[in-house]
N, C-alpha and C. Protein backbone atom coordinates (compact mmCIF):
# COMPACT_ATOMS: atom_id res chain seq x y z
N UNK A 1 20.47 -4.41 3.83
CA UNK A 1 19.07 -4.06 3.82
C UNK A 1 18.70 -3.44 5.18
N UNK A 2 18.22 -2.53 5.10
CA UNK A 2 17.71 -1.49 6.68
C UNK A 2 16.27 -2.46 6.83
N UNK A 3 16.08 -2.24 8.13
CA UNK A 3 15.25 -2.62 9.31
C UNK A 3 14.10 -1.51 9.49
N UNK A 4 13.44 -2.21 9.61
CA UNK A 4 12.06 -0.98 9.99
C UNK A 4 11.43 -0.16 8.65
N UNK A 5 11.13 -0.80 7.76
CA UNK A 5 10.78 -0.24 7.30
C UNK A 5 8.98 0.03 7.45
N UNK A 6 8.64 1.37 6.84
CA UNK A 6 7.04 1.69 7.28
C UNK A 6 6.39 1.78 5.45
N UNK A 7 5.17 0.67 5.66
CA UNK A 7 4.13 0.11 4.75
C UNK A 7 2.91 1.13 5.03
N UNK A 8 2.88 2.51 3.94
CA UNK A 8 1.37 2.98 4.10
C UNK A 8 0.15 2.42 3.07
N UNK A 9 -0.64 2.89 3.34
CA UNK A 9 -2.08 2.12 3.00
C UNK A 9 -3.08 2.21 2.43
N UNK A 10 -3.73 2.98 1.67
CA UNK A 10 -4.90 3.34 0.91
C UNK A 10 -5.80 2.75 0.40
N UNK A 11 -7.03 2.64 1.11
CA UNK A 11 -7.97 1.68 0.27
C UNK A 11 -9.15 2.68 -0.57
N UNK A 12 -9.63 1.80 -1.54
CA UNK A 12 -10.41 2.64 -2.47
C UNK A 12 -11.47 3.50 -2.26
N UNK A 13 -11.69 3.35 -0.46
CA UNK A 13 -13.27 4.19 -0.30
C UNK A 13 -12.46 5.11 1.11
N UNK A 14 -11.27 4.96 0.78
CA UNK A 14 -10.94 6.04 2.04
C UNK A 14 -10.68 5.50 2.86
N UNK A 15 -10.26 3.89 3.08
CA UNK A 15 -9.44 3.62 4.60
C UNK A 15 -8.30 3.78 4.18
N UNK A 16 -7.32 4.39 5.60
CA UNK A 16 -5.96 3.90 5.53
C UNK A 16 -5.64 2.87 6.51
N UNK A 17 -4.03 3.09 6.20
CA UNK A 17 -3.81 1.67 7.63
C UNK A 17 -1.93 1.81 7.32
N UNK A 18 -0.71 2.08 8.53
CA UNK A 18 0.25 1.79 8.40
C UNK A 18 0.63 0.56 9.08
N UNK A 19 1.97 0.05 8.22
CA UNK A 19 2.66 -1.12 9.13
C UNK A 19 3.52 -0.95 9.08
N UNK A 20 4.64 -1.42 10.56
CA UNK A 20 6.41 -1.77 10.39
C UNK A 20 6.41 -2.88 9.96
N UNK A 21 7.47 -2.80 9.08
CA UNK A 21 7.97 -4.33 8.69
C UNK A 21 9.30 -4.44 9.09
N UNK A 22 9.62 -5.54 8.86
CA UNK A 22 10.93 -6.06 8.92
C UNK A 22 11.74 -6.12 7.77
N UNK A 23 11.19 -6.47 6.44
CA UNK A 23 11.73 -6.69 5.35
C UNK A 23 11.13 -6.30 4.72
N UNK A 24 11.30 -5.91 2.94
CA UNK A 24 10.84 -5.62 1.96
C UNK A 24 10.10 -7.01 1.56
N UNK A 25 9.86 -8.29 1.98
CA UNK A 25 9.31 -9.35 1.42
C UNK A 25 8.22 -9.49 1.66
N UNK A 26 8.30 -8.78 3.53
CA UNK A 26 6.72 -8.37 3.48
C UNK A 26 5.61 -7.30 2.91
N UNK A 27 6.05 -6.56 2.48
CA UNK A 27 5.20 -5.55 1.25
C UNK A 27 3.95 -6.39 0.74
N UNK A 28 4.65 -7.09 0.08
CA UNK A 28 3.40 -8.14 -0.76
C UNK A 28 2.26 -8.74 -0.01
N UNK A 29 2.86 -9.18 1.31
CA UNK A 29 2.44 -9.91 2.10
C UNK A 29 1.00 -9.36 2.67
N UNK A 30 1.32 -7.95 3.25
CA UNK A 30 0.43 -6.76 4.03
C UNK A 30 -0.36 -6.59 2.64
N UNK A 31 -0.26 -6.15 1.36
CA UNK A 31 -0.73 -5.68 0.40
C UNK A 31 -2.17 -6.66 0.46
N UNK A 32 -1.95 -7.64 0.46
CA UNK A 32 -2.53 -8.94 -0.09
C UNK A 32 -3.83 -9.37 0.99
N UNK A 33 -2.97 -9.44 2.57
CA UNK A 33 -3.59 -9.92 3.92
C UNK A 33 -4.41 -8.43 3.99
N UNK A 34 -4.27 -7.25 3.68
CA UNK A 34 -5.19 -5.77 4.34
C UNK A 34 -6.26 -5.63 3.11
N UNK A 35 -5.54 -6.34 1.86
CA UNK A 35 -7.29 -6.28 0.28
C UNK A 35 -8.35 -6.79 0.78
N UNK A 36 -7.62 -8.34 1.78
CA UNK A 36 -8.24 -9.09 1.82
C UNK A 36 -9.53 -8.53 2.78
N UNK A 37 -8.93 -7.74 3.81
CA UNK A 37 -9.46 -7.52 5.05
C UNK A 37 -10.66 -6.48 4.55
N UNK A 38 -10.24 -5.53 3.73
CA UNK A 38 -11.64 -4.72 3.38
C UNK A 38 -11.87 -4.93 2.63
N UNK A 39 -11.69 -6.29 1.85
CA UNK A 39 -12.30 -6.59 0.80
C UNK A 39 -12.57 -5.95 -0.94
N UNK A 40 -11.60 -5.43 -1.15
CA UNK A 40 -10.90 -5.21 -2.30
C UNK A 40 -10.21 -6.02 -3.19
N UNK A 41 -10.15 -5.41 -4.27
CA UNK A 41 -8.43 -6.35 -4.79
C UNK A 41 -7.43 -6.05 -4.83
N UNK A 42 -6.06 -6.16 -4.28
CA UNK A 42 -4.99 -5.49 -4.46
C UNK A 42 -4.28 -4.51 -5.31
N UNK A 43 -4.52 -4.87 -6.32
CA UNK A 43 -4.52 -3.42 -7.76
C UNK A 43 -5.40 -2.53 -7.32
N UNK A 44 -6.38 -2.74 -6.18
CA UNK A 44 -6.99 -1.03 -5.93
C UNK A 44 -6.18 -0.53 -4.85
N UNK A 45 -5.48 -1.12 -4.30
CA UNK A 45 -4.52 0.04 -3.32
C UNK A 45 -3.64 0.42 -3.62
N UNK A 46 -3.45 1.68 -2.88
CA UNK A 46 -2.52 2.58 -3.12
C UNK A 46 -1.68 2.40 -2.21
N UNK A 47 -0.04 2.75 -2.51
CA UNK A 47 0.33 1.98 -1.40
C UNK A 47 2.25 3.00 -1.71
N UNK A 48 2.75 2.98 -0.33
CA UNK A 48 3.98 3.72 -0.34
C UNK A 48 4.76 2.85 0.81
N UNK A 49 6.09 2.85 0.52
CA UNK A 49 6.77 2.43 1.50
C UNK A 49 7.85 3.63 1.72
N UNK A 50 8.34 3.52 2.75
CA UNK A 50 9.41 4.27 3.51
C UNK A 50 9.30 5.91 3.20
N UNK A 51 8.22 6.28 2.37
CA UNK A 51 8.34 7.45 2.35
C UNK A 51 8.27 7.86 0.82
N UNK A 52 8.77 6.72 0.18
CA UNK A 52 9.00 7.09 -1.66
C UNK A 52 7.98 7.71 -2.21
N UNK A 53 7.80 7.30 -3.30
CA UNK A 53 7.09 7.84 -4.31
C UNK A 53 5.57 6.70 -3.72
N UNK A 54 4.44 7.37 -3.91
CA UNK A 54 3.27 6.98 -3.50
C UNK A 54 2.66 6.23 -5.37
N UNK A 55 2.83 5.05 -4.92
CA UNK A 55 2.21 4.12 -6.22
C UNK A 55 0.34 3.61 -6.04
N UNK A 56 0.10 4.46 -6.97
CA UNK A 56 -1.41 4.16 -7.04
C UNK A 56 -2.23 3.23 -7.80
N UNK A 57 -3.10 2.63 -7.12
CA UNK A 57 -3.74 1.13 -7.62
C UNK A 57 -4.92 1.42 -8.74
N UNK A 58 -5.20 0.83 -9.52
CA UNK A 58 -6.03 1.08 -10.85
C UNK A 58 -7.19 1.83 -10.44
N UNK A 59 -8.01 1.65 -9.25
CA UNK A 59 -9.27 2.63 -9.03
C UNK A 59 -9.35 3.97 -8.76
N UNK A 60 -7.58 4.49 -8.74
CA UNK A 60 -7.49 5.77 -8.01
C UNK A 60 -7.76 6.78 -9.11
N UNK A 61 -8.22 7.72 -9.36
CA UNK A 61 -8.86 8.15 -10.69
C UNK A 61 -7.27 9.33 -10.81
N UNK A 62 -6.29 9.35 -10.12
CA UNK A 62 -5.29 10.29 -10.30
C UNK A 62 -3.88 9.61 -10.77
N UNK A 63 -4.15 7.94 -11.20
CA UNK A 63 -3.30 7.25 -11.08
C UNK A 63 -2.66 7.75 -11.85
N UNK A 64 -2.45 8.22 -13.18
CA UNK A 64 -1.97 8.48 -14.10
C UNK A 64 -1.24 9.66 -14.06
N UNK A 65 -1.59 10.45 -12.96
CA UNK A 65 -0.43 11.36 -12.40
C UNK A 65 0.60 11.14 -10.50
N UNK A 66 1.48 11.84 -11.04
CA UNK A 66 2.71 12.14 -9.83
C UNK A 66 2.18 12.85 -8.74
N UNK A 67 2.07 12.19 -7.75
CA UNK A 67 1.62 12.33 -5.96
C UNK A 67 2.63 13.04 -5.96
């Protein structure tokens, strides 16, 4: 498992926010602790790691298509 991986961020009214992690275990972790922080629910963020494919959370009105 590689090191460093980078957690991007999308919240439903237009914040972002990146993080390094250490592990893929924290994904969930940041997902959960940053809803909390602007006060969302986690199914509304949008959210990419290391660069992949950008997975979008139920409020994003483009969810249903390929970023």
């Amino acid at each position: 498992m590689s090191n460093g991986l980078k957690l991007k961020l999308w919240g439903p009214n237009g914040e972002e926010k990146e993080f390094s992690l250490c592990s893929r275990e924290e994904v969930a972790k940041n997902l959960v602790l940053w809803a909390t922080e602007i006060e969302c629910n986690v199914a509304d963020l949008d959210y990419q790691v290391d660069g992949g494919l950008r997975i979008m959370g139920e409020g994003n009105p483009y969810a249903g298509e390929v970023d």
